[in-house]
PDB file of N, CA and C in Angstrom:
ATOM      1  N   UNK A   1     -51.727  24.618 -27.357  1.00  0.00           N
ATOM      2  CA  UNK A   1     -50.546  24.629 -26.534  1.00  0.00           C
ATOM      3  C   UNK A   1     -49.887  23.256 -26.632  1.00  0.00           C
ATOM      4  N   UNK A   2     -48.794  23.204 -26.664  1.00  0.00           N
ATOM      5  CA  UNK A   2     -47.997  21.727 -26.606  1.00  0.00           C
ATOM      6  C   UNK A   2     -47.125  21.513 -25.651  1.00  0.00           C
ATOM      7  N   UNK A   3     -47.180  20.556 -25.237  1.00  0.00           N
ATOM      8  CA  UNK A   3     -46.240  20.064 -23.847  1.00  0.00           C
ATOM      9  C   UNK A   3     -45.400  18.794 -24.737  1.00  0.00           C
ATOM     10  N   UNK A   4     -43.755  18.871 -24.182  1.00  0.00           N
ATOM     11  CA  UNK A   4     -43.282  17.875 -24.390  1.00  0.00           C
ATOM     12  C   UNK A   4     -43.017  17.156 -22.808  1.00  0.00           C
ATOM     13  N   UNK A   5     -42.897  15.792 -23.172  1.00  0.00           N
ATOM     14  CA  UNK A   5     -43.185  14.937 -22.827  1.00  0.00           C
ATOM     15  C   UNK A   5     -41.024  14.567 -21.938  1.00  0.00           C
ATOM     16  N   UNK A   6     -40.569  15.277 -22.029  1.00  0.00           N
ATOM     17  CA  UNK A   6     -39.321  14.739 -21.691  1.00  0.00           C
ATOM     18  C   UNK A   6     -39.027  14.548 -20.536  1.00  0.00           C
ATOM     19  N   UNK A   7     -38.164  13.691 -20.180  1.00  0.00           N
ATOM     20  CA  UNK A   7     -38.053  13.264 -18.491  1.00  0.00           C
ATOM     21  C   UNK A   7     -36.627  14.091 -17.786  1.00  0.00           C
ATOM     22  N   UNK A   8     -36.541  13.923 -16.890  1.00  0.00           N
ATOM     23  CA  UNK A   8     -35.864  15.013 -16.332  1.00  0.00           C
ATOM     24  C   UNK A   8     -34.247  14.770 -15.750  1.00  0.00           C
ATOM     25  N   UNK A   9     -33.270  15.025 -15.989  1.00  0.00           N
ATOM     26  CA  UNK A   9     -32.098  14.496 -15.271  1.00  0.00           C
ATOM     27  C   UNK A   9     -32.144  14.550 -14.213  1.00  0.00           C
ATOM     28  N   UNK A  10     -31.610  13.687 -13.039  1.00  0.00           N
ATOM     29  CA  UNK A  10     -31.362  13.949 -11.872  1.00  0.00           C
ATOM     30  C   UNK A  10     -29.954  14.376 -11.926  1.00  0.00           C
ATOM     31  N   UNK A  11     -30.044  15.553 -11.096  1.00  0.00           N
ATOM     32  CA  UNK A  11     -28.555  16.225 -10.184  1.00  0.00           C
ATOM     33  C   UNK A  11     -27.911  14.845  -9.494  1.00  0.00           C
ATOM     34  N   UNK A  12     -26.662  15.148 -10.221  1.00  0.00           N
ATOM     35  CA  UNK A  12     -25.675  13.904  -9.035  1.00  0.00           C
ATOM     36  C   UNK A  12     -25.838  12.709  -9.541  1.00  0.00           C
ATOM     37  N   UNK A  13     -26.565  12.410 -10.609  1.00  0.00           N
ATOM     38  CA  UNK A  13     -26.208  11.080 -11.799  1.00  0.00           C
ATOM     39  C   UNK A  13     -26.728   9.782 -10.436  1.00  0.00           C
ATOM     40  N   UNK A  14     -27.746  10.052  -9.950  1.00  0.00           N
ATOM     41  CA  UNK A  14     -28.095   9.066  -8.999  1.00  0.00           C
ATOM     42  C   UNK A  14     -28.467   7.599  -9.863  1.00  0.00           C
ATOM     43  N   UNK A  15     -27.962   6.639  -9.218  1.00  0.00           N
ATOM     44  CA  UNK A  15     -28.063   5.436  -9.645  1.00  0.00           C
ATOM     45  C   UNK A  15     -29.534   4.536 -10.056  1.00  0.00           C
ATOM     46  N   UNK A  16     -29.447   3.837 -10.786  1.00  0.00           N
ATOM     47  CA  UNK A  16     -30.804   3.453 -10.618  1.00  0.00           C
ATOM     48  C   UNK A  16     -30.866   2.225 -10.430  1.00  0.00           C
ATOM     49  N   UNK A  17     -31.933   1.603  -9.256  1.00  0.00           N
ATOM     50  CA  UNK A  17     -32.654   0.701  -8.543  1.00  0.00           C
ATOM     51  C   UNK A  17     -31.808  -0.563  -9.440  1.00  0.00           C
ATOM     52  N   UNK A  18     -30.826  -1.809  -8.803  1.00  0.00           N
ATOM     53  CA  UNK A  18     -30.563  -2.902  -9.562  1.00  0.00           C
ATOM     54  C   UNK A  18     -29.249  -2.832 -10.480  1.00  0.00           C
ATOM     55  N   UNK A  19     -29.062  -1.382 -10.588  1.00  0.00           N
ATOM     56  CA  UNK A  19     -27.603  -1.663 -11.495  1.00  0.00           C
ATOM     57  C   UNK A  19     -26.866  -0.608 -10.456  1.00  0.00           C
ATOM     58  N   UNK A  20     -25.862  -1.235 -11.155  1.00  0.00           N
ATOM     59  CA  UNK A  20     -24.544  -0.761 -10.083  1.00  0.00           C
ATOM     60  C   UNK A  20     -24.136   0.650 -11.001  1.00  0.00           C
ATOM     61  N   UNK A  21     -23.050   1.867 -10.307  1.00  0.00           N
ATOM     62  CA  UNK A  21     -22.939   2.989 -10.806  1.00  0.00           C
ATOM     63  C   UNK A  21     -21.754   2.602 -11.407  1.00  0.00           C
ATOM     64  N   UNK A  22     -21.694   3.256 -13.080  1.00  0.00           N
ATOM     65  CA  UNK A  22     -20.539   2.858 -13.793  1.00  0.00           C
ATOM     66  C   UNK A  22     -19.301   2.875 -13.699  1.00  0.00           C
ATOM     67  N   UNK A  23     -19.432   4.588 -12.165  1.00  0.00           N
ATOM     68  CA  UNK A  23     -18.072   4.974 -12.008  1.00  0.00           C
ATOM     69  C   UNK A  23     -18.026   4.397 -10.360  1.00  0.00           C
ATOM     70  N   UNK A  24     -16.845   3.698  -9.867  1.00  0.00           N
ATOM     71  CA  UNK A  24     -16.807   3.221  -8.706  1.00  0.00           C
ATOM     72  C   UNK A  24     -15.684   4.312  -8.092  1.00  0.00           C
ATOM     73  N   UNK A  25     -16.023   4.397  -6.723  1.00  0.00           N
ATOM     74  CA  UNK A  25     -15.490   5.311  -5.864  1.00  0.00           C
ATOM     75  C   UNK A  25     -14.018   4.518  -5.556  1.00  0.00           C
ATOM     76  N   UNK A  26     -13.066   5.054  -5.667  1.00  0.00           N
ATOM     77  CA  UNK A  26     -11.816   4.464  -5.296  1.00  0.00           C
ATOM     78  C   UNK A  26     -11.356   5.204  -4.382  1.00  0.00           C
ATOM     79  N   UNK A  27     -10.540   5.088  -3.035  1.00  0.00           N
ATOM     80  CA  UNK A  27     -10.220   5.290  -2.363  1.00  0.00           C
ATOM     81  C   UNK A  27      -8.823   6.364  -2.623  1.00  0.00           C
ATOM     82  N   UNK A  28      -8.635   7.498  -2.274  1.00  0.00           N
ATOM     83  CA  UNK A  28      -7.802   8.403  -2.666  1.00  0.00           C
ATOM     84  C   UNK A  28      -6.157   7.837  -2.635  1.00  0.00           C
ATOM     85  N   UNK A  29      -5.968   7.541  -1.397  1.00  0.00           N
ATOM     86  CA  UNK A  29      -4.777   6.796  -1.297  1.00  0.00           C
ATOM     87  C   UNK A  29      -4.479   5.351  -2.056  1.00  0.00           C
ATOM     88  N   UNK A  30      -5.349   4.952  -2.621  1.00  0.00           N
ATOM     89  CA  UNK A  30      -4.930   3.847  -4.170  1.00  0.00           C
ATOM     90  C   UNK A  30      -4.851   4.265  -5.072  1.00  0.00           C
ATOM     91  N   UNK A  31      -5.016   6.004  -5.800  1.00  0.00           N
ATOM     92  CA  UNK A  31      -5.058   6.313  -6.790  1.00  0.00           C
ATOM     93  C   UNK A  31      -3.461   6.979  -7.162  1.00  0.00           C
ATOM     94  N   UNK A  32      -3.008   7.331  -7.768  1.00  0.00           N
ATOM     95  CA  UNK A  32      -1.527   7.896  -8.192  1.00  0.00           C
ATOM     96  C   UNK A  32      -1.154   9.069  -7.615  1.00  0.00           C
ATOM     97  N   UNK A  33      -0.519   9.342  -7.277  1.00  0.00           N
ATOM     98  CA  UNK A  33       0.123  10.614  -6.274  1.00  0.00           C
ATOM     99  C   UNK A  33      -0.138  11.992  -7.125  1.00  0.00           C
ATOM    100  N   UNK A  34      -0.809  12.412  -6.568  1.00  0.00           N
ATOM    101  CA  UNK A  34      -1.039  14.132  -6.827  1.00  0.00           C
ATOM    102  C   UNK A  34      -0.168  15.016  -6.879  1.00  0.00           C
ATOM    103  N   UNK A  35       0.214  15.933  -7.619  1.00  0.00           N
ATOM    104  CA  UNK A  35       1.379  17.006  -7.110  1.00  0.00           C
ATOM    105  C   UNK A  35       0.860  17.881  -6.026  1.00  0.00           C
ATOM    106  N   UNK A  36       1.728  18.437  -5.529  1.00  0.00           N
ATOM    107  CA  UNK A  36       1.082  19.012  -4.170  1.00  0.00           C
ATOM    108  C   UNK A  36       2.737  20.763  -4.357  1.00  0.00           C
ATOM    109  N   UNK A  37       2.612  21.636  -3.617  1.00  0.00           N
ATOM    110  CA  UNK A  37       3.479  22.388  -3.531  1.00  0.00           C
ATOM    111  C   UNK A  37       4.309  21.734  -2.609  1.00  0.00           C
ATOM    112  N   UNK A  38       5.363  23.151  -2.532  1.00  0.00           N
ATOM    113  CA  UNK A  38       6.740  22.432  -1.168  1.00  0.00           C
ATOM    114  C   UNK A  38       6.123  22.950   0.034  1.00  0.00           C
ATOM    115  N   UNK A  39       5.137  23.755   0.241  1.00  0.00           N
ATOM    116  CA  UNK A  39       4.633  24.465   1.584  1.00  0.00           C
ATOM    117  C   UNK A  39       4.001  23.163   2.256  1.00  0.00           C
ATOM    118  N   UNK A  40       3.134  22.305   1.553  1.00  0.00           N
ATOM    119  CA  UNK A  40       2.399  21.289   1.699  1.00  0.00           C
ATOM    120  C   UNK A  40       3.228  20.854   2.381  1.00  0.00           C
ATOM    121  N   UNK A  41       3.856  20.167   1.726  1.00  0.00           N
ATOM    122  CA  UNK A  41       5.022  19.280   2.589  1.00  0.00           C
ATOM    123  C   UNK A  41       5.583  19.432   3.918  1.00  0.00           C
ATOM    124  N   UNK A  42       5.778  20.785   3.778  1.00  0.00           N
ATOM    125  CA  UNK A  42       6.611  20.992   4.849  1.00  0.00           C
ATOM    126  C   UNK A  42       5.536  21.570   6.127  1.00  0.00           C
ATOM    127  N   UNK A  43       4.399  22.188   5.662  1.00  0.00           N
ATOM    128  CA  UNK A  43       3.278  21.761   6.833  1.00  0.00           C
ATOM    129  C   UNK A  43       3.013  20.296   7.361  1.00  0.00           C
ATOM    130  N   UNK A  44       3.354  19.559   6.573  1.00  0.00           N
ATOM    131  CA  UNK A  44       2.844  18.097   7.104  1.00  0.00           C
ATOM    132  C   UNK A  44       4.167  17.686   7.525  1.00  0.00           C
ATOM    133  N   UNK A  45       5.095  17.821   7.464  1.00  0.00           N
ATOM    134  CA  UNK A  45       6.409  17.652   8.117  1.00  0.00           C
ATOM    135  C   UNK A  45       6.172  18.165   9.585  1.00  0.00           C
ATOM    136  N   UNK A  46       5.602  19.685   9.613  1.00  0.00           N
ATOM    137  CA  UNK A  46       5.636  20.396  10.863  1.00  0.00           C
ATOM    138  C   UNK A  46       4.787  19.957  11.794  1.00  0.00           C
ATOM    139  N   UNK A  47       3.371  19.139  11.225  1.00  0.00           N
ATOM    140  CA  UNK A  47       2.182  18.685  12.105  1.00  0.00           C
ATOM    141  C   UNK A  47       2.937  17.126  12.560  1.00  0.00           C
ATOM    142  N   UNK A  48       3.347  16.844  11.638  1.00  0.00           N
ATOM    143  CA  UNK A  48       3.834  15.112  12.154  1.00  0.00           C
ATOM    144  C   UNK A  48       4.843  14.767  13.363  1.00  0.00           C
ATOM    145  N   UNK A  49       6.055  15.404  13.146  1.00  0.00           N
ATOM    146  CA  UNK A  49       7.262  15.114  13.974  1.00  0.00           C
ATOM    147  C   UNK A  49       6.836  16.262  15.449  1.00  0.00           C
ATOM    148  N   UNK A  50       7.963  15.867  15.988  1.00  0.00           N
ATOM    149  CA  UNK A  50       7.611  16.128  17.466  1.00  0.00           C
ATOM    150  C   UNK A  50       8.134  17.613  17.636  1.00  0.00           C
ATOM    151  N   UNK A  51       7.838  18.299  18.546  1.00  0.00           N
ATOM    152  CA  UNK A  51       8.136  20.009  18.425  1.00  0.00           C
ATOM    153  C   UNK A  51       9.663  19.839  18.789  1.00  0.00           C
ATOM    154  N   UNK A  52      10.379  19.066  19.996  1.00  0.00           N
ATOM    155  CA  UNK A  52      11.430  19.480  20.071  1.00  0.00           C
ATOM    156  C   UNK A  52      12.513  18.507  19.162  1.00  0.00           C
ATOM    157  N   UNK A  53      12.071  17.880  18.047  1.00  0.00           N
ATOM    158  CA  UNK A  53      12.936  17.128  16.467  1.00  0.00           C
ATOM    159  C   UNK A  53      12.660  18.608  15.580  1.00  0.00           C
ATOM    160  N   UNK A  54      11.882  19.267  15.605  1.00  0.00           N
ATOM    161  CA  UNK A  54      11.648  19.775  14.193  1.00  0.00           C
ATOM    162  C   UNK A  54      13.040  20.957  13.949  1.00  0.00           C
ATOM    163  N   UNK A  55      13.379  21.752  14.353  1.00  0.00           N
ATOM    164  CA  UNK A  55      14.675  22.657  14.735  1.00  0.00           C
ATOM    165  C   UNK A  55      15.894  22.046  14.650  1.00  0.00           C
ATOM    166  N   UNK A  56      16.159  21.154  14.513  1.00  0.00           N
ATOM    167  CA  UNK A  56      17.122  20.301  14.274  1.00  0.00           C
ATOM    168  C   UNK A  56      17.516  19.556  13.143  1.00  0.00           C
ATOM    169  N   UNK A  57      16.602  19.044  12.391  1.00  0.00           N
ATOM    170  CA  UNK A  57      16.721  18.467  11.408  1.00  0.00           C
ATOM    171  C   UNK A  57      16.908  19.637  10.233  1.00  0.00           C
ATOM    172  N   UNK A  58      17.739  19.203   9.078  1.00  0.00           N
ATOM    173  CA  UNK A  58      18.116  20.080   8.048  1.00  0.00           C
ATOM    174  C   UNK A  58      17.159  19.516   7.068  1.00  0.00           C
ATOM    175  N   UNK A  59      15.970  20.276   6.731  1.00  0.00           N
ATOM    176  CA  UNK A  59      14.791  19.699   5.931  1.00  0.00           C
ATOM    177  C   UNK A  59      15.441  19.578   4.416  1.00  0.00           C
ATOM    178  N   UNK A  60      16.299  20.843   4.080  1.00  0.00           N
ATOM    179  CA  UNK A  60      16.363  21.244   2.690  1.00  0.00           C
ATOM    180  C   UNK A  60      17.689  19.951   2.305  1.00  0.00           C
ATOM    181  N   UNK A  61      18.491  19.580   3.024  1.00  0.00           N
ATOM    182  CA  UNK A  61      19.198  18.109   3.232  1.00  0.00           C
ATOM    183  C   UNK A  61      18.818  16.828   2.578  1.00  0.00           C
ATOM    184  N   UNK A  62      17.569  17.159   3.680  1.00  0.00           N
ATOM    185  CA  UNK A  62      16.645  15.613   3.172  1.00  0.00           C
ATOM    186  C   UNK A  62      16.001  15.944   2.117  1.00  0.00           C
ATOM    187  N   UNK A  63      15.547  16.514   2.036  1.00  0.00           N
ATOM    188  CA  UNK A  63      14.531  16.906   0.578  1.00  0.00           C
ATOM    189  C   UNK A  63      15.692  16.654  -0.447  1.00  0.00           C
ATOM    190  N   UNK A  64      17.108  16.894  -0.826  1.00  0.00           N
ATOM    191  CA  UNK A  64      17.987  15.772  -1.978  1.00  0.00           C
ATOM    192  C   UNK A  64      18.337  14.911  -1.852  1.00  0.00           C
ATOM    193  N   UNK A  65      18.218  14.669  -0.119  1.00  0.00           N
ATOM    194  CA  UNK A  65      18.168  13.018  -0.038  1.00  0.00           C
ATOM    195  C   UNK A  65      17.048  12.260  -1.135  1.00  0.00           C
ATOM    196  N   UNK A  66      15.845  12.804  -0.630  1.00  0.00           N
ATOM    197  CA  UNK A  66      14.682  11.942  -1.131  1.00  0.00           C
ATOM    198  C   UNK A  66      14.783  12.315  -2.712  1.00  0.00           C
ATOM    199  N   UNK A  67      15.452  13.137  -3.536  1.00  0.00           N
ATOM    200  CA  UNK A  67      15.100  13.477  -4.730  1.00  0.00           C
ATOM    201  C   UNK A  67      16.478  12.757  -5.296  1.00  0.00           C
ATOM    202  N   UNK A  68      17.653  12.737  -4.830  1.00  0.00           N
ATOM    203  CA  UNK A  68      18.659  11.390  -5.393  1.00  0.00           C
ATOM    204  C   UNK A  68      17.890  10.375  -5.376  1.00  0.00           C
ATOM    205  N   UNK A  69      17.176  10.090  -4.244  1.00  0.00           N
ATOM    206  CA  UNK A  69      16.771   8.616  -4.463  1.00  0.00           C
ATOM    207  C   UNK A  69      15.713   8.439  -5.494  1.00  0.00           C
ATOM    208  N   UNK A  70      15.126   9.524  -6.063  1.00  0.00           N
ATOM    209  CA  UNK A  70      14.101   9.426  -7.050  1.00  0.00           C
ATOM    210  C   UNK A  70      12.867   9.100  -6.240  1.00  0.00           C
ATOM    211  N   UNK A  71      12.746   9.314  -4.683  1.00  0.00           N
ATOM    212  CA  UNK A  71      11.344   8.865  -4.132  1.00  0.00           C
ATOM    213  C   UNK A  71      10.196   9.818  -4.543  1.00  0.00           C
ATOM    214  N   UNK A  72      11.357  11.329  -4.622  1.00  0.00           N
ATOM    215  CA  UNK A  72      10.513  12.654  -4.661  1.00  0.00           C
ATOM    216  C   UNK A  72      10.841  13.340  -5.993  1.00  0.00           C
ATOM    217  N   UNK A  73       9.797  13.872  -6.525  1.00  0.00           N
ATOM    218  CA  UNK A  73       9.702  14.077  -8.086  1.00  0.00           C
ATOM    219  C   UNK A  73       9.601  15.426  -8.325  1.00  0.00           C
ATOM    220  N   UNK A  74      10.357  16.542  -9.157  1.00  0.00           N
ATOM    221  CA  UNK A  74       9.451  18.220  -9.546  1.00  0.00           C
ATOM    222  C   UNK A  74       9.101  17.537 -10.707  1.00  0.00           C
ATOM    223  N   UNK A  75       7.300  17.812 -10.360  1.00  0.00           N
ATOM    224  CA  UNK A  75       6.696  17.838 -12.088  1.00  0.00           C
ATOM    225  C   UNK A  75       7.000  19.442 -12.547  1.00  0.00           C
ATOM    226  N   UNK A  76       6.791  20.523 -11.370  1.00  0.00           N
ATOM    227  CA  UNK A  76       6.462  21.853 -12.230  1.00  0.00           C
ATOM    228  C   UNK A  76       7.536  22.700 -11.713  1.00  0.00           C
ATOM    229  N   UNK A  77       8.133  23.832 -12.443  1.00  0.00           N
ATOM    230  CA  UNK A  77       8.708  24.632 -11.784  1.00  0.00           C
ATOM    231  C   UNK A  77       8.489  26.286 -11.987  1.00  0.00           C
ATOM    232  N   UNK A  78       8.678  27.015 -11.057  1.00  0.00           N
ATOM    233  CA  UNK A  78       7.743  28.374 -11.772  1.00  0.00           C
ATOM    234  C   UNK A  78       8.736  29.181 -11.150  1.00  0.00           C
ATOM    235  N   UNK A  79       9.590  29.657 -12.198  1.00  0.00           N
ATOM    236  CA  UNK A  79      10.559  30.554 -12.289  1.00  0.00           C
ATOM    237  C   UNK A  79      11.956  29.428 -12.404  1.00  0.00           C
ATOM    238  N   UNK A  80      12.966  30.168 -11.682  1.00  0.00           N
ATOM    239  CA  UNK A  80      14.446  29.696 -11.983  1.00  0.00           C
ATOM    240  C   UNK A  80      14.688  28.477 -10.616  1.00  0.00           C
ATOM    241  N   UNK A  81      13.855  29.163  -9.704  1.00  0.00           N
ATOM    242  CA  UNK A  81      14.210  28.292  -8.306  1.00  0.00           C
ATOM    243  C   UNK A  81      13.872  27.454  -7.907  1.00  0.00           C
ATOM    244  N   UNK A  82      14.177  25.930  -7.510  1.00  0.00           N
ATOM    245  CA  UNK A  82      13.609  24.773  -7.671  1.00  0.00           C
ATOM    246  C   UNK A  82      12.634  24.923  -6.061  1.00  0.00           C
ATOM    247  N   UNK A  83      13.230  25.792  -5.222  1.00  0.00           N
ATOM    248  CA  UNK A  83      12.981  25.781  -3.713  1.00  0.00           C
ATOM    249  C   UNK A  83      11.811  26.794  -3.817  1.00  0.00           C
ATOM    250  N   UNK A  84      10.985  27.460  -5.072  1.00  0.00           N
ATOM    251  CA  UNK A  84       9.920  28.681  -4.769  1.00  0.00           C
ATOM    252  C   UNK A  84       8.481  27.850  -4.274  1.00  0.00           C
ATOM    253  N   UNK A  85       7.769  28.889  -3.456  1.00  0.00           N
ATOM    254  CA  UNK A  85       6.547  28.096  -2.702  1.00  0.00           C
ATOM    255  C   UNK A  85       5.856  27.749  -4.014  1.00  0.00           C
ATOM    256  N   UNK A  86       6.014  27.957  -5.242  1.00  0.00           N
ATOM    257  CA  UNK A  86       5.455  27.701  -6.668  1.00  0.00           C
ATOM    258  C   UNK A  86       5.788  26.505  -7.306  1.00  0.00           C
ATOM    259  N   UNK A  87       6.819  25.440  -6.734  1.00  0.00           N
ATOM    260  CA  UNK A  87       6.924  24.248  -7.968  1.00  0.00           C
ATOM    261  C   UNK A  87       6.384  22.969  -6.883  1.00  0.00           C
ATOM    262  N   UNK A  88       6.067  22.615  -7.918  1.00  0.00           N
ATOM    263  CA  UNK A  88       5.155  21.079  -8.005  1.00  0.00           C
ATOM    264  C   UNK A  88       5.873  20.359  -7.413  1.00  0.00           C
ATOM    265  N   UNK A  89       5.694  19.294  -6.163  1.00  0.00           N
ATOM    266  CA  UNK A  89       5.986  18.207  -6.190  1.00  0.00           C
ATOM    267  C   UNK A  89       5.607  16.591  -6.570  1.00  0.00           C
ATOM    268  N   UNK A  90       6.142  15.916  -6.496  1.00  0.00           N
ATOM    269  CA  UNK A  90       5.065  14.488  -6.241  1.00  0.00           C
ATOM    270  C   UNK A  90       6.193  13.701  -5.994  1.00  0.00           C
ATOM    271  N   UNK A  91       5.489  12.459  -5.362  1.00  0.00           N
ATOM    272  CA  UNK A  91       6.000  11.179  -4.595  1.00  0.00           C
ATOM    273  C   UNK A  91       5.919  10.264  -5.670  1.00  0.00           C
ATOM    274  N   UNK A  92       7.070   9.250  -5.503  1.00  0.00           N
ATOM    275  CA  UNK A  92       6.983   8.390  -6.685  1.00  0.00           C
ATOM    276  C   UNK A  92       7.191   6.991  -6.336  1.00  0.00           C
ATOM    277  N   UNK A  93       6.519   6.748  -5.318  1.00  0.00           N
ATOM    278  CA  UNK A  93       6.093   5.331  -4.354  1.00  0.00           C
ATOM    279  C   UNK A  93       4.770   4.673  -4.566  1.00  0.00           C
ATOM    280  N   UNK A  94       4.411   4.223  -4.078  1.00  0.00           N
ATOM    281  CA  UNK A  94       2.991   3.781  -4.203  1.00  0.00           C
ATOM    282  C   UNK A  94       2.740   3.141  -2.519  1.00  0.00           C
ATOM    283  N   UNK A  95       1.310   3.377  -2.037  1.00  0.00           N
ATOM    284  CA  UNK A  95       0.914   3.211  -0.863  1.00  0.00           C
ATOM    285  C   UNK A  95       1.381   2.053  -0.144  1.00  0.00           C
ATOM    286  N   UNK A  96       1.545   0.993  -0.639  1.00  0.00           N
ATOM    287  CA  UNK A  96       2.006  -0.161   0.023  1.00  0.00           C
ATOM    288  C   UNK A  96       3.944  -0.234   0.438  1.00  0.00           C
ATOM    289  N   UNK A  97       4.334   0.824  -0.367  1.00  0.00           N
ATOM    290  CA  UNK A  97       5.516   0.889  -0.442  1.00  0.00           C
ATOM    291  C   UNK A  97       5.850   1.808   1.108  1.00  0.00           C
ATOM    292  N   UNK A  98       4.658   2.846   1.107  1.00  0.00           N
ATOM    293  CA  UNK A  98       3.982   3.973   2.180  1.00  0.00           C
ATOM    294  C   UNK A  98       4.167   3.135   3.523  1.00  0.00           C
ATOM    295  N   UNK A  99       3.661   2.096   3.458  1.00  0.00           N
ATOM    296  CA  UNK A  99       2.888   1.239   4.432  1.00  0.00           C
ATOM    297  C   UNK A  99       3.800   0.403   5.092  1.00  0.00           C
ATOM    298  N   UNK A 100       4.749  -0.487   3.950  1.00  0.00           N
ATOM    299  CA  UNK A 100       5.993  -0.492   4.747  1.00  0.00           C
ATOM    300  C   UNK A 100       7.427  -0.087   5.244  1.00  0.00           C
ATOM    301  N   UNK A 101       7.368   1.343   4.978  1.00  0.00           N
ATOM    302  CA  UNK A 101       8.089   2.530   5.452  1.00  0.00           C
ATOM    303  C   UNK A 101       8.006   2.481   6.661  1.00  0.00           C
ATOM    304  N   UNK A 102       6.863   2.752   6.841  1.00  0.00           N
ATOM    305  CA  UNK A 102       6.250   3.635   8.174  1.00  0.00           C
ATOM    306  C   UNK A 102       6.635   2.329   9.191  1.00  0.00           C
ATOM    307  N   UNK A 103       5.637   0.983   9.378  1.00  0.00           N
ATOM    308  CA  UNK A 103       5.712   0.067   9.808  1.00  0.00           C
ATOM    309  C   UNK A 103       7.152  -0.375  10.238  1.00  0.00           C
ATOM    310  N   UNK A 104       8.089   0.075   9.336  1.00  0.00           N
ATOM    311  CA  UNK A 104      10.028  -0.337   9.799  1.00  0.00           C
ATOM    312  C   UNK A 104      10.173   0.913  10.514  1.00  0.00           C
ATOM    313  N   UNK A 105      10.004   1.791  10.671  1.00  0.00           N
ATOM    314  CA  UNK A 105       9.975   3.118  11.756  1.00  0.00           C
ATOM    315  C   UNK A 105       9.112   2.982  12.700  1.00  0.00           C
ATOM    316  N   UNK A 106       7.943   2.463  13.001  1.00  0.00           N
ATOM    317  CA  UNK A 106       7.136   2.376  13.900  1.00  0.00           C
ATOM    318  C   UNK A 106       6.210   3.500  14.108  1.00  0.00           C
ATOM    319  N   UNK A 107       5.791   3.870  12.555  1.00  0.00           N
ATOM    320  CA  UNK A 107       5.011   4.914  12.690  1.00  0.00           C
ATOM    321  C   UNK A 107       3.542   4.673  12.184  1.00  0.00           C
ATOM    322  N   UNK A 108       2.355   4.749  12.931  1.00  0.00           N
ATOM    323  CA  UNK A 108       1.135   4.255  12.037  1.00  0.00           C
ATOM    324  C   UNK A 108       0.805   5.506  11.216  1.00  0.00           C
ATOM    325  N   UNK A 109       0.761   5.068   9.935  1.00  0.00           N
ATOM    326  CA  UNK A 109       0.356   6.462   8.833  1.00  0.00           C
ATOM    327  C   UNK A 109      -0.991   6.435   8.795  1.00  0.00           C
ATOM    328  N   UNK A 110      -1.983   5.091   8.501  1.00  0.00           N
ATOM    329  CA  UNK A 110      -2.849   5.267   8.642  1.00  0.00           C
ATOM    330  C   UNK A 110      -4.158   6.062   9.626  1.00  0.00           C
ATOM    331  N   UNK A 111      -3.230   6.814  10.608  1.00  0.00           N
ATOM    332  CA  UNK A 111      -3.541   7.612  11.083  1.00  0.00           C
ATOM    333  C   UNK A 111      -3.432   9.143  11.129  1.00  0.00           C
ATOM    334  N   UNK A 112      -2.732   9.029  10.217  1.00  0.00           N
ATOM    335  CA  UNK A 112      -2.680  10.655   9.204  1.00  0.00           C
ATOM    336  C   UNK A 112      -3.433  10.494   8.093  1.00  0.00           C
ATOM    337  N   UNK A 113      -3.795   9.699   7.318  1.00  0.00           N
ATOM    338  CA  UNK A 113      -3.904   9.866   5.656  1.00  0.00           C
ATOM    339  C   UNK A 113      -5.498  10.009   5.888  1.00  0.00           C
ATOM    340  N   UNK A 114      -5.907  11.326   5.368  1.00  0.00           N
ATOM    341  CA  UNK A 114      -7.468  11.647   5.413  1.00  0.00           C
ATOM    342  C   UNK A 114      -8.177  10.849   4.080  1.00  0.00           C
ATOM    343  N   UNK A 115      -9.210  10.114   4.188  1.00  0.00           N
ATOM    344  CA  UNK A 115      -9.934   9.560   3.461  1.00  0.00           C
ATOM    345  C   UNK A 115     -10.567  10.813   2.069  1.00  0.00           C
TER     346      UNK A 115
END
């Protein structure tokens, strides 16, 4: 009978004793903006602002506000309609840019942005 002698992977690439892991955990909000849909958005529009602002404001307005200004990006589009719950968005800021947005409005974000 023969036995080999081979050692065994660990699940989850656990580190070993003295060296550091090759891949370092970076914090989601330092990494490059994700595309996300328009539903996204506009759920986090609906959780953020206050119940009696939300009825008032013309969302679909601002949304070419922010896309003249080039803040807001379509990577994808799926079909003819730029407005279907199907096309891609993304933000084209970077967190510190995030950070002093909010701060000239008086809004702490860091209390929305999930780790």
């Amino acid at each position: 009978m023969k036995t080999t002698e081979r050692k065994r992977r660990r699940k989850g690439g656990g580190a070993i004793a003295g060296r550091e892991s090759k891949n370092r955990k970076i914090p989601r909000h330092l990494l490059s903006p994700s595309p996300f849909p328009l539903d996204r958005l506009l759920a986090i529009l609906q959780a953020v602002l206050p119940h009696d602002l939300t009825p008032t404001i013309d969302i679909y307005t601002q949304l070419a506000t922010l896309c003249s200004l080039r803040l807001l990006l379509r990577t994808a589009v799926v079909g003819g309609d730029v407005l279907e719950p199907g096309a891609k968005w993304k933000v084209n800021f970077g967190w510190e840019y995030a950070l002093k947005l909010a701060r000239s409005v008086g809004f702490d974000i860091t209390d929305h942005v999930a780790e």
